[in-house]
C-alpha atoms as a PDB file:
ATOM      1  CA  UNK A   1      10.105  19.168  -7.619  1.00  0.00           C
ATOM      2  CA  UNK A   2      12.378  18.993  -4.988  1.00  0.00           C
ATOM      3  CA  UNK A   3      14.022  15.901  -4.117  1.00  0.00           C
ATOM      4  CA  UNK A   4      12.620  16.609   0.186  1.00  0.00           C
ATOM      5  CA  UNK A   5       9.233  17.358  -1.177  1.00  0.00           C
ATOM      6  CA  UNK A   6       9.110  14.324  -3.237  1.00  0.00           C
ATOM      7  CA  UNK A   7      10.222  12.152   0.116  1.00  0.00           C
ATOM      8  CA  UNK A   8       7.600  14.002   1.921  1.00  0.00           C
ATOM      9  CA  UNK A   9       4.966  13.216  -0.389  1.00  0.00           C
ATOM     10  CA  UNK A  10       6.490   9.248  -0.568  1.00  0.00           C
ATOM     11  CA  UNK A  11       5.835   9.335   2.961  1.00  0.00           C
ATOM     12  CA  UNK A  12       2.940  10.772   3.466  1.00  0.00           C
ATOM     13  CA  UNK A  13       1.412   8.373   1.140  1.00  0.00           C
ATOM     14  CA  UNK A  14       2.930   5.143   2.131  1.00  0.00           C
ATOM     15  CA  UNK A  15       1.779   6.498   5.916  1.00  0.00           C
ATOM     16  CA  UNK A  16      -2.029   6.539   4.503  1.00  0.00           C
ATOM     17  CA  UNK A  17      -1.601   3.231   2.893  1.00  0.00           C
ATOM     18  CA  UNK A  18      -0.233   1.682   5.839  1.00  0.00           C
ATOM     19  CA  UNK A  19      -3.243   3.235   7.719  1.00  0.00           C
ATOM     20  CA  UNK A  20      -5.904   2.255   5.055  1.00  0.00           C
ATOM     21  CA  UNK A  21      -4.349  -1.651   5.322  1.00  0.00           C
ATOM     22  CA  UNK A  22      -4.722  -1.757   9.111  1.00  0.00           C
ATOM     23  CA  UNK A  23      -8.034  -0.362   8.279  1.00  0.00           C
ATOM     24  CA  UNK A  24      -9.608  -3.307   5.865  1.00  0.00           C
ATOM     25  CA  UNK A  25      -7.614  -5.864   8.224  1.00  0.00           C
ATOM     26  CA  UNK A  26      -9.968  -4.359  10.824  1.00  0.00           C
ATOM     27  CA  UNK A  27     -12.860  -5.274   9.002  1.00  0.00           C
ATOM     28  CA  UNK A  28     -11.636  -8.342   6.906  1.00  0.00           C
ATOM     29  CA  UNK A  29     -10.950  -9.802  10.401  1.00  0.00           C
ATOM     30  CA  UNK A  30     -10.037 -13.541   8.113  1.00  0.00           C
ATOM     31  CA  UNK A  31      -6.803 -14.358   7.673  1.00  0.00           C
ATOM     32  CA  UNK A  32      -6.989 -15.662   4.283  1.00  0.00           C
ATOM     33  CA  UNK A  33      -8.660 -12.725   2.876  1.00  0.00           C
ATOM     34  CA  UNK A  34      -6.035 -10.755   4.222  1.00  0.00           C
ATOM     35  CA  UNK A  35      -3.369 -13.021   2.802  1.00  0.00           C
ATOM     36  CA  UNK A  36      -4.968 -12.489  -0.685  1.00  0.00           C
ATOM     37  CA  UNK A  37      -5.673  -9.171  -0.261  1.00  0.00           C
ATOM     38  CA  UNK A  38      -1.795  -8.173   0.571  1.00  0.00           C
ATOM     39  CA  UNK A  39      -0.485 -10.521  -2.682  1.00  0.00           C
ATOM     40  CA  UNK A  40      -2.777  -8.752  -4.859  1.00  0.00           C
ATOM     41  CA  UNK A  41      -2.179  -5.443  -3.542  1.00  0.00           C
ATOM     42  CA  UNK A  42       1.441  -6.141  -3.992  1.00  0.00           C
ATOM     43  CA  UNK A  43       1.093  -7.960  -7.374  1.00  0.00           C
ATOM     44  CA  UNK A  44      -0.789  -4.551  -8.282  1.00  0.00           C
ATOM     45  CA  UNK A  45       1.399  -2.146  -6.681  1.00  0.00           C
ATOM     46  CA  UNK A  46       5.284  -4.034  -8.003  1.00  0.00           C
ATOM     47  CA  UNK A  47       3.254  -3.577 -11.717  1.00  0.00           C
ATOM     48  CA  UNK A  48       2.531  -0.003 -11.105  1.00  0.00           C
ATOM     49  CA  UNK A  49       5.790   0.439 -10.540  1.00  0.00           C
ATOM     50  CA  UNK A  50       8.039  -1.725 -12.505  1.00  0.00           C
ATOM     51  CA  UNK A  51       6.092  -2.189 -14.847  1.00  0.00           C
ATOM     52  CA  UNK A  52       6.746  -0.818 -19.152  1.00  0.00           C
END
């Protein structure tokens, strides 16, 4: 794979994430369950990709 493709695809799917965030913010509508939603999501995603 290219090294363009491979940025295209990186940001085409941090774009959707982004969107699907805003998304469940929309609905969460609570602060705090946002807050806890965004450390796991991050706890989750820094293992996925640091991770052994």
């Amino acid at each position: 794979m290219h090294v363009s493709d491979f940025m295209k695809k990186l940001i085409g799917l941090v774009s959707f994430l982004l969107a699907l965030g805003m998304l469940l913010m929309l609905i969460a509508g609570n602060r705090l369950i946002g807050l806890i939603i965004v450390a796991l999501l991050l706890f989750v995603g820094y293992n996925c990709l640091c991770g052994d």
